[in-house]
PDB file of N, CA and C in Angstrom:
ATOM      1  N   UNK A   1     101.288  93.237  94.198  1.00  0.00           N
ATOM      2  CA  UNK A   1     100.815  93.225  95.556  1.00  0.00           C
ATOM      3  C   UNK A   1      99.511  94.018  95.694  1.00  0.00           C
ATOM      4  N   UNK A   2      99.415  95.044  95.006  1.00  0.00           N
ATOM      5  CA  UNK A   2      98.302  96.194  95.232  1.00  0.00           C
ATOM      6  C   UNK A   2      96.888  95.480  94.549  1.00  0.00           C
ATOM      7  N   UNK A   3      97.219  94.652  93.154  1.00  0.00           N
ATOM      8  CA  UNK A   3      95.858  93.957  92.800  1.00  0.00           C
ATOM      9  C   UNK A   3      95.639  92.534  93.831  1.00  0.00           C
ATOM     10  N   UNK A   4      96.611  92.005  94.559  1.00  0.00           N
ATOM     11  CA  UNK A   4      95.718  90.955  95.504  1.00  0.00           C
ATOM     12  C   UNK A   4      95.291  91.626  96.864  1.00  0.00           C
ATOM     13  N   UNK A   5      95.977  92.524  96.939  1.00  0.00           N
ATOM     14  CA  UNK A   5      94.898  93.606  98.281  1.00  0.00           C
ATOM     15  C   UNK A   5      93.769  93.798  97.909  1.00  0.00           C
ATOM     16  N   UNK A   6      93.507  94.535  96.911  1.00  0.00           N
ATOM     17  CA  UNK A   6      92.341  94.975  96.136  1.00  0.00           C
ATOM     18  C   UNK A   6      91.187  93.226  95.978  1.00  0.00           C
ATOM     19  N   UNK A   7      91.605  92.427  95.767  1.00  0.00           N
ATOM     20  CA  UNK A   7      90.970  91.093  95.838  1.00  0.00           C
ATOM     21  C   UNK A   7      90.596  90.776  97.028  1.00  0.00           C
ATOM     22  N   UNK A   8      91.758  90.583  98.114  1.00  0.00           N
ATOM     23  CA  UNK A   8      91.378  90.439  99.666  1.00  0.00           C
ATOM     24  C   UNK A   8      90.178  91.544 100.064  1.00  0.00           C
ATOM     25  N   UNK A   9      90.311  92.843  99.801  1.00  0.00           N
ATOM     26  CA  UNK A   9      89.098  93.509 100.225  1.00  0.00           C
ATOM     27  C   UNK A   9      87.954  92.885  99.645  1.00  0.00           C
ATOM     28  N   UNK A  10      87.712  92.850  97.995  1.00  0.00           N
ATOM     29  CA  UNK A  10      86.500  92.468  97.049  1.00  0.00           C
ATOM     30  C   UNK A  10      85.925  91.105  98.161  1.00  0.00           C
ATOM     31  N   UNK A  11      86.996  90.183  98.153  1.00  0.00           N
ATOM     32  CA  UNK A  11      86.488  88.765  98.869  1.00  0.00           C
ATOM     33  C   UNK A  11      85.941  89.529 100.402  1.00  0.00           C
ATOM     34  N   UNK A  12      86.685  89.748 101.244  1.00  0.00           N
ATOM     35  CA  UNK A  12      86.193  90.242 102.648  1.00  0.00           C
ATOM     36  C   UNK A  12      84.666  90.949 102.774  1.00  0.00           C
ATOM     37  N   UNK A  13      84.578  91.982 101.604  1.00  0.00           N
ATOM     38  CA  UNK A  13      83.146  92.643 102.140  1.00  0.00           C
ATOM     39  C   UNK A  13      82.109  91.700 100.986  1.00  0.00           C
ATOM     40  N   UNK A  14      82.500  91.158 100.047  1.00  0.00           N
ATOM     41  CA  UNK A  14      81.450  89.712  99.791  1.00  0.00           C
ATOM     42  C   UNK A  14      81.406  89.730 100.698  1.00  0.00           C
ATOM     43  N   UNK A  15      82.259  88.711 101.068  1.00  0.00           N
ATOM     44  CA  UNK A  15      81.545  87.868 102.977  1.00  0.00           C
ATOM     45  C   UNK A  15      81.120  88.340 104.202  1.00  0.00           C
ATOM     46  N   UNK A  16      81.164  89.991 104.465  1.00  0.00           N
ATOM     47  CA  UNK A  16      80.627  90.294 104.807  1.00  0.00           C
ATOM     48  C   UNK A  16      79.209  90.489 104.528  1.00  0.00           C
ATOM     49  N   UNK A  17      78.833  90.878 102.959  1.00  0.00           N
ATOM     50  CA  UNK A  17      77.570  91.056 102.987  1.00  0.00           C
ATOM     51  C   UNK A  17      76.989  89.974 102.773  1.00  0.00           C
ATOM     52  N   UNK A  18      77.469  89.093 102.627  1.00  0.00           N
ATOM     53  CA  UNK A  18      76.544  87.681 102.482  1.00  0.00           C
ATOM     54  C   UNK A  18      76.550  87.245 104.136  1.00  0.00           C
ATOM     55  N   UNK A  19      77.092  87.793 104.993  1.00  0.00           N
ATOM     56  CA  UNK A  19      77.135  87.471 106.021  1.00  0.00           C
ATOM     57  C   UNK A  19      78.118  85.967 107.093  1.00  0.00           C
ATOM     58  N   UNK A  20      78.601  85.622 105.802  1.00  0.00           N
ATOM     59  CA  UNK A  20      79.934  84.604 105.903  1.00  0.00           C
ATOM     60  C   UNK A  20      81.100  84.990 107.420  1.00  0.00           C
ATOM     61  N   UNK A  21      81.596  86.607 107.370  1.00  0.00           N
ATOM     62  CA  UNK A  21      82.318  86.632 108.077  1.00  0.00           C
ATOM     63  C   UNK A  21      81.654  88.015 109.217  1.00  0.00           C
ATOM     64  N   UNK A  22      82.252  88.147 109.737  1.00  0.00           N
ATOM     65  CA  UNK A  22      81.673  89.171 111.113  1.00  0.00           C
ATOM     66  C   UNK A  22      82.982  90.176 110.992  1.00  0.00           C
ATOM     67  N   UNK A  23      82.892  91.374 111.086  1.00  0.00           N
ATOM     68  CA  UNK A  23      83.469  92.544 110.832  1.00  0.00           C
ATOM     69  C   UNK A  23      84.474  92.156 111.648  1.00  0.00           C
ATOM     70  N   UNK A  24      85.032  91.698 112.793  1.00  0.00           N
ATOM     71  CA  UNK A  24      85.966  91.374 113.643  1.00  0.00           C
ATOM     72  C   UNK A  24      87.075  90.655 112.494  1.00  0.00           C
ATOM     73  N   UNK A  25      86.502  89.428 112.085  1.00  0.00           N
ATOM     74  CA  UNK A  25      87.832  88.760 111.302  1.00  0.00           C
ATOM     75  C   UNK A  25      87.563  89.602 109.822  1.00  0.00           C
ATOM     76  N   UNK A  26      86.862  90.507 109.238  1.00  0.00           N
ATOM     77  CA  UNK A  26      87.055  91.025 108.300  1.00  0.00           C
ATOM     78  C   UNK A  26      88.182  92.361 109.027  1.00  0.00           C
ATOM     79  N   UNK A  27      88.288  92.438 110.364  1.00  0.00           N
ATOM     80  CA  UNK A  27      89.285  93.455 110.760  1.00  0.00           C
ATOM     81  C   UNK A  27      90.916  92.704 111.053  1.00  0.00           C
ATOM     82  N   UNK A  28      90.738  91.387 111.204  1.00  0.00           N
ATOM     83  CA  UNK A  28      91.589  90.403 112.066  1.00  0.00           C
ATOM     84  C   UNK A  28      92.434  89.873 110.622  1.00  0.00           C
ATOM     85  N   UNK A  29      91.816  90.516 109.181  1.00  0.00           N
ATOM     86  CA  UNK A  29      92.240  90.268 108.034  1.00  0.00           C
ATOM     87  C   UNK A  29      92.870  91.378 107.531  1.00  0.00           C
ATOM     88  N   UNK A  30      92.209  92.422 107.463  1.00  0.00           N
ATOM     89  CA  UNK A  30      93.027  93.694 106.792  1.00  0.00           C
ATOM     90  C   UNK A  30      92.449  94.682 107.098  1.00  0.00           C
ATOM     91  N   UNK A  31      91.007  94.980 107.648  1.00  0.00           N
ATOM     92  CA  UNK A  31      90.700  96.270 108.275  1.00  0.00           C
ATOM     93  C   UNK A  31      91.060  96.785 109.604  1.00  0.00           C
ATOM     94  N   UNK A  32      92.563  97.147 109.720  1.00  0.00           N
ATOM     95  CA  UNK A  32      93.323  97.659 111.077  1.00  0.00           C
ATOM     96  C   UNK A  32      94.026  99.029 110.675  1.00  0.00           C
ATOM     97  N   UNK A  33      93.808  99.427 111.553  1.00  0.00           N
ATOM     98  CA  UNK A  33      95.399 100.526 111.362  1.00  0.00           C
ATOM     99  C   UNK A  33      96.601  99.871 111.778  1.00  0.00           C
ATOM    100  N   UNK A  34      96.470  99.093 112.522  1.00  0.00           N
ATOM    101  CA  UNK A  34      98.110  97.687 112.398  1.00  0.00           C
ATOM    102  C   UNK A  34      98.309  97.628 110.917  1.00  0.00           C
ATOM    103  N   UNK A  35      97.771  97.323 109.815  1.00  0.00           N
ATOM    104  CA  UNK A  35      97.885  96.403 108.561  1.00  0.00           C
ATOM    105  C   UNK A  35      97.969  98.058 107.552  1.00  0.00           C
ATOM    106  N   UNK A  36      97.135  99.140 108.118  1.00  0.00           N
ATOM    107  CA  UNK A  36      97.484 100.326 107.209  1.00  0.00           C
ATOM    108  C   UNK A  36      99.015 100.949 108.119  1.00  0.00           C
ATOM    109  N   UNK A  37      99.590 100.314 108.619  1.00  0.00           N
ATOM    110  CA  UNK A  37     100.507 101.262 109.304  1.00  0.00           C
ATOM    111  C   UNK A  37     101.726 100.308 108.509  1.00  0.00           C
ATOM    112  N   UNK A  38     101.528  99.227 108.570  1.00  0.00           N
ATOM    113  CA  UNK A  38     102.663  97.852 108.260  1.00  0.00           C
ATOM    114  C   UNK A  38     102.706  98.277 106.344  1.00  0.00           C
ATOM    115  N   UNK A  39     101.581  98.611 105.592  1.00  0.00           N
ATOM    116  CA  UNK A  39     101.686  98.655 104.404  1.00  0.00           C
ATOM    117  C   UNK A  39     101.991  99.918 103.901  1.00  0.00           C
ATOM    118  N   UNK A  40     102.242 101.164 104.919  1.00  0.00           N
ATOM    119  CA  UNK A  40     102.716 102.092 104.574  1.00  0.00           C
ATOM    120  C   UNK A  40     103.646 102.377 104.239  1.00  0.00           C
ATOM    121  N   UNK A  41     104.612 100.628 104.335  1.00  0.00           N
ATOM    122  CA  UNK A  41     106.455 101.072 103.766  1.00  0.00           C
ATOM    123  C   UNK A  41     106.270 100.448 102.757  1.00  0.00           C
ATOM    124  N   UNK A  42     104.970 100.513 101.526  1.00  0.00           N
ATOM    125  CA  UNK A  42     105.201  99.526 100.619  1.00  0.00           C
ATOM    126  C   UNK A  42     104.458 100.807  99.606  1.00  0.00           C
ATOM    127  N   UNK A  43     104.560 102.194  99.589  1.00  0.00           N
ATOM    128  CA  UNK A  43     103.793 103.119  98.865  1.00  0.00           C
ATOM    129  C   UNK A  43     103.497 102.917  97.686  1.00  0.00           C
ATOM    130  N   UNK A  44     101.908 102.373  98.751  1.00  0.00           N
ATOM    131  CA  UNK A  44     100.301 101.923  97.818  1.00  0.00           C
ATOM    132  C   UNK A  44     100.020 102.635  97.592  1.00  0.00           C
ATOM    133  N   UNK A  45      99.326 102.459  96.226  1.00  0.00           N
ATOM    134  CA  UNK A  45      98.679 103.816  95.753  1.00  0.00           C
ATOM    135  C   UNK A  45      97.117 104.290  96.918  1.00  0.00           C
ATOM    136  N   UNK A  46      97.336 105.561  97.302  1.00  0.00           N
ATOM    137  CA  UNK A  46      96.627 105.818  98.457  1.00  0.00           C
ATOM    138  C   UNK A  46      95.540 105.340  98.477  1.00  0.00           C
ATOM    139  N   UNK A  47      94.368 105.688  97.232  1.00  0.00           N
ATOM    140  CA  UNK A  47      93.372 104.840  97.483  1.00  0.00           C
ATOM    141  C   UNK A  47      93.080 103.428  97.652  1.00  0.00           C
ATOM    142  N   UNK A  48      94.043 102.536  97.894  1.00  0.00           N
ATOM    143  CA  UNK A  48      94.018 101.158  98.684  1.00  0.00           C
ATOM    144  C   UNK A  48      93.854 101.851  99.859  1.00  0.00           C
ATOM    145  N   UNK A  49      94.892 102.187 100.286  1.00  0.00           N
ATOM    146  CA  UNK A  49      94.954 102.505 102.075  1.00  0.00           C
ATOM    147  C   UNK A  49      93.526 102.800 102.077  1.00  0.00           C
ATOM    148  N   UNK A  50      92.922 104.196 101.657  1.00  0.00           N
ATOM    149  CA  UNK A  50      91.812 104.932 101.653  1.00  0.00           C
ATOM    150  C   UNK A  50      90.710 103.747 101.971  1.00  0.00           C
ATOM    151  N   UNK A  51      90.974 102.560 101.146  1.00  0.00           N
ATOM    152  CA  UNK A  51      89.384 101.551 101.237  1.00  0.00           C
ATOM    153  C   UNK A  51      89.708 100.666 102.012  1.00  0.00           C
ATOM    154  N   UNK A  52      90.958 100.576 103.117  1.00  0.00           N
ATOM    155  CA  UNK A  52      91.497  99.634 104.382  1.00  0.00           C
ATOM    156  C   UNK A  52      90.981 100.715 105.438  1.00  0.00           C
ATOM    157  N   UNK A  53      90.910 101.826 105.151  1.00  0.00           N
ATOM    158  CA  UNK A  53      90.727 102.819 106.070  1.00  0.00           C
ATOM    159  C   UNK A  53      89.181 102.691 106.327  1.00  0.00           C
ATOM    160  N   UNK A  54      88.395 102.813 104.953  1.00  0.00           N
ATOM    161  CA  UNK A  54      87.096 102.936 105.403  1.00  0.00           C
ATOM    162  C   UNK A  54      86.253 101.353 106.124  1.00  0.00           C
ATOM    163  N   UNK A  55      87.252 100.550 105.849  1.00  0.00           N
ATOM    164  CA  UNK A  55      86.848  99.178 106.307  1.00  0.00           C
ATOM    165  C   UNK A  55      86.957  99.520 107.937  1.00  0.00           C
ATOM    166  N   UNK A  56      88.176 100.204 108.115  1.00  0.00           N
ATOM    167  CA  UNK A  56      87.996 100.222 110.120  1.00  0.00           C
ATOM    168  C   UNK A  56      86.964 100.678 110.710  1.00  0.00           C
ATOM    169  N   UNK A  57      86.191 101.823 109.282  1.00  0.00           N
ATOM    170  CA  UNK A  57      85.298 102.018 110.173  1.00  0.00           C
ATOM    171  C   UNK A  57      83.887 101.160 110.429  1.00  0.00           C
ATOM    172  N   UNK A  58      83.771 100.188 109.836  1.00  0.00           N
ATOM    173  CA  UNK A  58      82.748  99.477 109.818  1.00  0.00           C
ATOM    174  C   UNK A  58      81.961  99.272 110.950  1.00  0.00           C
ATOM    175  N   UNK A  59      82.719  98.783 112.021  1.00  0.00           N
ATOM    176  CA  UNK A  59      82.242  98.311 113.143  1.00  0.00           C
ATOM    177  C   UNK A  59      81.994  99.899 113.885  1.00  0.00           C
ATOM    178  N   UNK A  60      82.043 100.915 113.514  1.00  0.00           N
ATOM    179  CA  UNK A  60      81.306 101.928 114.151  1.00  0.00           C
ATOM    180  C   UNK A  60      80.421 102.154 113.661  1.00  0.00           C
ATOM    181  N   UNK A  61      80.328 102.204 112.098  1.00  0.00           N
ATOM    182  CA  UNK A  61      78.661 102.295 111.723  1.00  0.00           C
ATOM    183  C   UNK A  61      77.805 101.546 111.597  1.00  0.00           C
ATOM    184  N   UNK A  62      77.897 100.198 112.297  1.00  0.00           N
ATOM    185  CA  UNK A  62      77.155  98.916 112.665  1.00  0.00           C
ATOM    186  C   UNK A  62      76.848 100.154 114.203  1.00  0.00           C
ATOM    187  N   UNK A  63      77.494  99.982 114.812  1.00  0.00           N
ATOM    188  CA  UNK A  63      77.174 100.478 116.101  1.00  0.00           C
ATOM    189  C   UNK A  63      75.815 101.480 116.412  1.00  0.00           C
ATOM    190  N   UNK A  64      76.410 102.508 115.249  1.00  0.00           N
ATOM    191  CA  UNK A  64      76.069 103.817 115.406  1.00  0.00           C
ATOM    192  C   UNK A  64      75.045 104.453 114.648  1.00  0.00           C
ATOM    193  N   UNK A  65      75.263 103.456 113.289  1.00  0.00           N
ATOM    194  CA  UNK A  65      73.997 103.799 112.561  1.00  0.00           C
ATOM    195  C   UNK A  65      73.531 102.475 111.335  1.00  0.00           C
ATOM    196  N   UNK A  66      73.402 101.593 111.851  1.00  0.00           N
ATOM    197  CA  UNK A  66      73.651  99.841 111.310  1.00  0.00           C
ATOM    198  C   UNK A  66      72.634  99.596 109.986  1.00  0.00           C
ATOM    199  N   UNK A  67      71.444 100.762 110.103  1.00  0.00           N
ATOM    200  CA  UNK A  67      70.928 100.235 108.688  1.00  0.00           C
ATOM    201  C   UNK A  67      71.937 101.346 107.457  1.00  0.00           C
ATOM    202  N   UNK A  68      73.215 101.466 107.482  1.00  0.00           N
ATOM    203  CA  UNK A  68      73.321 102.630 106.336  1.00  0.00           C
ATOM    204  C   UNK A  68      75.197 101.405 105.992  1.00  0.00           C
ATOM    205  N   UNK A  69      74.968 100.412 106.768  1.00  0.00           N
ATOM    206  CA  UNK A  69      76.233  98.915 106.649  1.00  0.00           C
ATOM    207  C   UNK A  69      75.736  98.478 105.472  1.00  0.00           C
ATOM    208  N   UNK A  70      75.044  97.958 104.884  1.00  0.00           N
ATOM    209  CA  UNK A  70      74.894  97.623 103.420  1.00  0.00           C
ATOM    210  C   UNK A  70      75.578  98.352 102.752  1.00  0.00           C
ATOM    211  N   UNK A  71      74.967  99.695 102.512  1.00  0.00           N
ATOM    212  CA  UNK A  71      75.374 100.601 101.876  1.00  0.00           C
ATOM    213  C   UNK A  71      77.103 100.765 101.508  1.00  0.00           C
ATOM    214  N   UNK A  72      77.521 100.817 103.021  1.00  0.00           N
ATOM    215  CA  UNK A  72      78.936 101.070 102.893  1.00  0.00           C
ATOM    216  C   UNK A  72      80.301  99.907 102.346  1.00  0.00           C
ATOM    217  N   UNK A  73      79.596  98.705 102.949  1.00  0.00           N
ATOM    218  CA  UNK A  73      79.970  97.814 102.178  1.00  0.00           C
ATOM    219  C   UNK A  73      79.708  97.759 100.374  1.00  0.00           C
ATOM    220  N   UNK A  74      79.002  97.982 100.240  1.00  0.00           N
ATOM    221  CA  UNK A  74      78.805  98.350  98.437  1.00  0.00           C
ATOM    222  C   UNK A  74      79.783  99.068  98.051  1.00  0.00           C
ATOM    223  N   UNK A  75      80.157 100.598  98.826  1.00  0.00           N
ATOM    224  CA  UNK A  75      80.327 101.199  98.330  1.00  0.00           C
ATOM    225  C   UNK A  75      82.106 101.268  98.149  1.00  0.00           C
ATOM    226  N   UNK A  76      82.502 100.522  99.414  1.00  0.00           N
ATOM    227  CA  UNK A  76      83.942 100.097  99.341  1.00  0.00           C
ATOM    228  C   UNK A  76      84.160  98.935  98.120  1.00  0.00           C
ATOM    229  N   UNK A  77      83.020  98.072  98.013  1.00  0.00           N
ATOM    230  CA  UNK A  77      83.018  97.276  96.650  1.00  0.00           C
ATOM    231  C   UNK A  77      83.481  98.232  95.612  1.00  0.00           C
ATOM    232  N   UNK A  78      82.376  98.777  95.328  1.00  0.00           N
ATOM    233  CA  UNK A  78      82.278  99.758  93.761  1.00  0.00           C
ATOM    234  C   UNK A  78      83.847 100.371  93.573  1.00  0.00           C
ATOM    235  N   UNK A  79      84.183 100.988  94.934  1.00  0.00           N
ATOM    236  CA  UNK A  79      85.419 101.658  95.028  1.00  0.00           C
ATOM    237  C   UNK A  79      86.821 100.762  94.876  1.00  0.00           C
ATOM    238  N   UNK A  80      86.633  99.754  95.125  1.00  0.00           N
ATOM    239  CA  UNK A  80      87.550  98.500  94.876  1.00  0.00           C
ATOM    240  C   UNK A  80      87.762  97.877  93.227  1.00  0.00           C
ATOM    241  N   UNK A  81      86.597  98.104  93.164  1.00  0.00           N
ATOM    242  CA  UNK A  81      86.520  98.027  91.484  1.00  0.00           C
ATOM    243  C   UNK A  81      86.954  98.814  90.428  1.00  0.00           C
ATOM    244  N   UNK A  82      86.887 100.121  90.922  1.00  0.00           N
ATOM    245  CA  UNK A  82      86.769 100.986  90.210  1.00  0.00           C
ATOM    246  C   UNK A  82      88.260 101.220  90.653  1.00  0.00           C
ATOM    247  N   UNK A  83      89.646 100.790  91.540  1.00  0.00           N
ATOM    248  CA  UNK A  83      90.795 100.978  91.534  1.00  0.00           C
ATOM    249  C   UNK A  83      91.371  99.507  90.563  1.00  0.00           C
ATOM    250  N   UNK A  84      90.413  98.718  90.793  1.00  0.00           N
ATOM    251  CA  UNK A  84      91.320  97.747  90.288  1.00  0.00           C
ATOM    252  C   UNK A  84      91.094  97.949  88.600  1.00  0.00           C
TER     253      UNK A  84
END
């Protein structure tokens, strides 16, 4: 279960950075605290949660500080990689 999470993220912020999907259905997919609260009876190794977590915040640093969204998307990549 923990390596096709780890895939669902890899695929989601692709499409985010290619611009395929809009942070809403990349949230409407797995970046919620609904979906980190529901997978908390399934003890993931934390750093999954950790890179569902930093996905919620996406749509605030679009908001708040939108040229440093590349970045963070990469960096939940690299971090996705580097669990799987």
């Amino acid at each position: 279960m923990e390596k096709a999470i780890l895939l669902l993220i890899l695929g989601i912020t692709t499409g985010l950075k290619k611009q395929i999907i809009t942070i809403d259905e990349g949230e409407k997919l797995i970046f919620s605290p609904f979906v980190i609260d529901l997978l908390s009876d399934y003890n993931l190794d934390p750093n999954i949660v950790d890179l569902i977590h930093q996905g919620t915040e996406l749509e605030d640093i679009l908001s708040i500080i939108p040229e440093t969204l590349t970045n963070k998307i990469e960096n939940i990549q690299v971090n996705t990689l580097s669990v799987l």
